[in-house]
PDB file of N, CA and C in Angstrom:
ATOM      1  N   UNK A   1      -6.307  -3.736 -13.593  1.00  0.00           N
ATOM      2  CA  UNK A   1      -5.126  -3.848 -12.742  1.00  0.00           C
ATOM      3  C   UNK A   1      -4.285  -2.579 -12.830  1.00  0.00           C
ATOM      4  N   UNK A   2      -3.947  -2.331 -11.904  1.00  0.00           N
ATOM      5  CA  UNK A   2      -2.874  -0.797 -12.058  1.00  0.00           C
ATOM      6  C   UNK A   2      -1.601  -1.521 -11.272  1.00  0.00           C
ATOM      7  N   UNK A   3      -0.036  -1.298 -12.328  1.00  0.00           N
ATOM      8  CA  UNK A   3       1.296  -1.416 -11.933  1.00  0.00           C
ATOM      9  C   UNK A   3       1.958  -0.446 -11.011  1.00  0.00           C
ATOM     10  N   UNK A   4       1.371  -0.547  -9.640  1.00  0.00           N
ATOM     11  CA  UNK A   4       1.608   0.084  -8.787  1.00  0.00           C
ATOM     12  C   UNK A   4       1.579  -0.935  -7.381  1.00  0.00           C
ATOM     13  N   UNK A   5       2.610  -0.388  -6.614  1.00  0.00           N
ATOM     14  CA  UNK A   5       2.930  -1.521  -5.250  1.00  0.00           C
ATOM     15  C   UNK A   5       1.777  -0.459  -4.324  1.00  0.00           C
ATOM     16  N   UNK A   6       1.272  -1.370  -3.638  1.00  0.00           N
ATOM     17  CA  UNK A   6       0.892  -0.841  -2.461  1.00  0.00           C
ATOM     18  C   UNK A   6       0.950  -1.253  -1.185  1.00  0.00           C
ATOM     19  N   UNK A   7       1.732  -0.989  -0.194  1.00  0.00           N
ATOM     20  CA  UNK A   7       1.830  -1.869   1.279  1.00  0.00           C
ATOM     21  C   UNK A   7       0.729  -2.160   1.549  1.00  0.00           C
ATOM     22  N   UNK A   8       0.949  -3.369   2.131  1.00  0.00           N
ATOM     23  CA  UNK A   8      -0.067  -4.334   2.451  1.00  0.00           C
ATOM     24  C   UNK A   8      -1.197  -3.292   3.908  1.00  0.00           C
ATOM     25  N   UNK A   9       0.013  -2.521   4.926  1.00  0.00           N
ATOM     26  CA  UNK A   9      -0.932  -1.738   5.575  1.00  0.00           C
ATOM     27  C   UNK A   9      -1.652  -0.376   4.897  1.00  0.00           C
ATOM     28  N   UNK A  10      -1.103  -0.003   3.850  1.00  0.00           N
ATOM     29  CA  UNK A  10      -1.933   0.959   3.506  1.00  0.00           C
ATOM     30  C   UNK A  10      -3.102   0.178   2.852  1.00  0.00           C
ATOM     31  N   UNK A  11      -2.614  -0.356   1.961  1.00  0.00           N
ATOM     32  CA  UNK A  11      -3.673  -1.045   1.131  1.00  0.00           C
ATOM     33  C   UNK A  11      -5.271  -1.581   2.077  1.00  0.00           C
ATOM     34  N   UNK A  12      -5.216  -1.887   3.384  1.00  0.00           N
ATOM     35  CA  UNK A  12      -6.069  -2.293   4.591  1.00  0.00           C
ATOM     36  C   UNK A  12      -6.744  -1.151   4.942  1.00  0.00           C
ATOM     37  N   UNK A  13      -5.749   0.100   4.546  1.00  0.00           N
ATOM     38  CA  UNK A  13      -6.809   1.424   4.767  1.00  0.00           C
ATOM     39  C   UNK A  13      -7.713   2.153   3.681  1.00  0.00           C
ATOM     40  N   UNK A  14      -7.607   1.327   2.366  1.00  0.00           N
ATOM     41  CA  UNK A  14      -8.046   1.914   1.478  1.00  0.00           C
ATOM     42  C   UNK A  14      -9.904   1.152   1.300  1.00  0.00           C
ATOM     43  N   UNK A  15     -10.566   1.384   1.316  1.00  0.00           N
ATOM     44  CA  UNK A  15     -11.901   1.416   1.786  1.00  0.00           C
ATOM     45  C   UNK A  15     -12.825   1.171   0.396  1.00  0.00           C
ATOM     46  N   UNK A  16     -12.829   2.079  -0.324  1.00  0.00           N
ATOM     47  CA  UNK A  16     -13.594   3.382  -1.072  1.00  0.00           C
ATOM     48  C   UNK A  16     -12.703   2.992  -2.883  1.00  0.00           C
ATOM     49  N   UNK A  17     -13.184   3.319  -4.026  1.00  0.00           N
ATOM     50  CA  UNK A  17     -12.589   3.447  -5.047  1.00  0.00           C
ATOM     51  C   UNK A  17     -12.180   4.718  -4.793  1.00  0.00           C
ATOM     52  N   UNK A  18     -12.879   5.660  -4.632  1.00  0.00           N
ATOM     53  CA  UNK A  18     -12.522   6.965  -4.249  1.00  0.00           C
ATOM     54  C   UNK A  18     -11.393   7.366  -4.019  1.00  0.00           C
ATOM     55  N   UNK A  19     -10.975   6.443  -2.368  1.00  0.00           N
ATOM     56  CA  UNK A  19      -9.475   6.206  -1.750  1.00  0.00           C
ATOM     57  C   UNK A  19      -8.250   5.274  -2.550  1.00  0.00           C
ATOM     58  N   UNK A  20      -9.049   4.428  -3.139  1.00  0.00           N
ATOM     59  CA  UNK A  20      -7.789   4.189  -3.575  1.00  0.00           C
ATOM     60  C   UNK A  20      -7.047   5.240  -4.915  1.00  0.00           C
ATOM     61  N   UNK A  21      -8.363   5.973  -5.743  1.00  0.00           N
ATOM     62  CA  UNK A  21      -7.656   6.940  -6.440  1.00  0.00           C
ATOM     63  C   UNK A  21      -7.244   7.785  -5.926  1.00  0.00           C
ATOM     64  N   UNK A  22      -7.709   8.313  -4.729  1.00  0.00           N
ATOM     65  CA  UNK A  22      -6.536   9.694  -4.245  1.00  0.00           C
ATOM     66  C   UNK A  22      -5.430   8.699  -3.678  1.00  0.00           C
ATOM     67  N   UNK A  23      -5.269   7.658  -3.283  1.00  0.00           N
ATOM     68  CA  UNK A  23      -3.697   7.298  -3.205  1.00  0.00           C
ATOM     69  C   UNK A  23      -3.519   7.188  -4.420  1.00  0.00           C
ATOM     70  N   UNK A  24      -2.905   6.491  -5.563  1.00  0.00           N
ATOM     71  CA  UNK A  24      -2.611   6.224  -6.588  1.00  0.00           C
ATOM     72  C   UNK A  24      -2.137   7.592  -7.020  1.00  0.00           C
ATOM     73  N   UNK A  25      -3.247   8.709  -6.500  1.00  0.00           N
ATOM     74  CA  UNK A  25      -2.859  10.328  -7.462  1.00  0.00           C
ATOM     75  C   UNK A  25      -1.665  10.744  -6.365  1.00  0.00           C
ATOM     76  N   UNK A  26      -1.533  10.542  -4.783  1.00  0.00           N
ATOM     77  CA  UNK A  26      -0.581  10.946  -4.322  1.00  0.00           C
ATOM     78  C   UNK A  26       0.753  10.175  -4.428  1.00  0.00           C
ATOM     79  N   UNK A  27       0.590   8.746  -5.033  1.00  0.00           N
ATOM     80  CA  UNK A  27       2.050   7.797  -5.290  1.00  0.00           C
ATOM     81  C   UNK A  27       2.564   8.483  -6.216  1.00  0.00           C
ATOM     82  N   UNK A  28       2.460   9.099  -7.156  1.00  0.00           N
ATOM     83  CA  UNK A  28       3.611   9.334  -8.389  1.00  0.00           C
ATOM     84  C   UNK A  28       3.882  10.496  -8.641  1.00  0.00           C
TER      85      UNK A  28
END
């Protein structure tokens, strides 16, 4: 689990583990 919010529409664009680590690296 990672303590991080993610909108529900981004979160719909995240696909990939890949994608969700480059978001996560661009949130903070």
């Amino acid at each position: 689990e990672f303590d991080i919010q993610i909108p529900d529409d981004q979160a719909e664009n995240i696909s990939t583990v890949g994608q969700a680590i480059q978001f996560i690296e661009q949130a903070k």
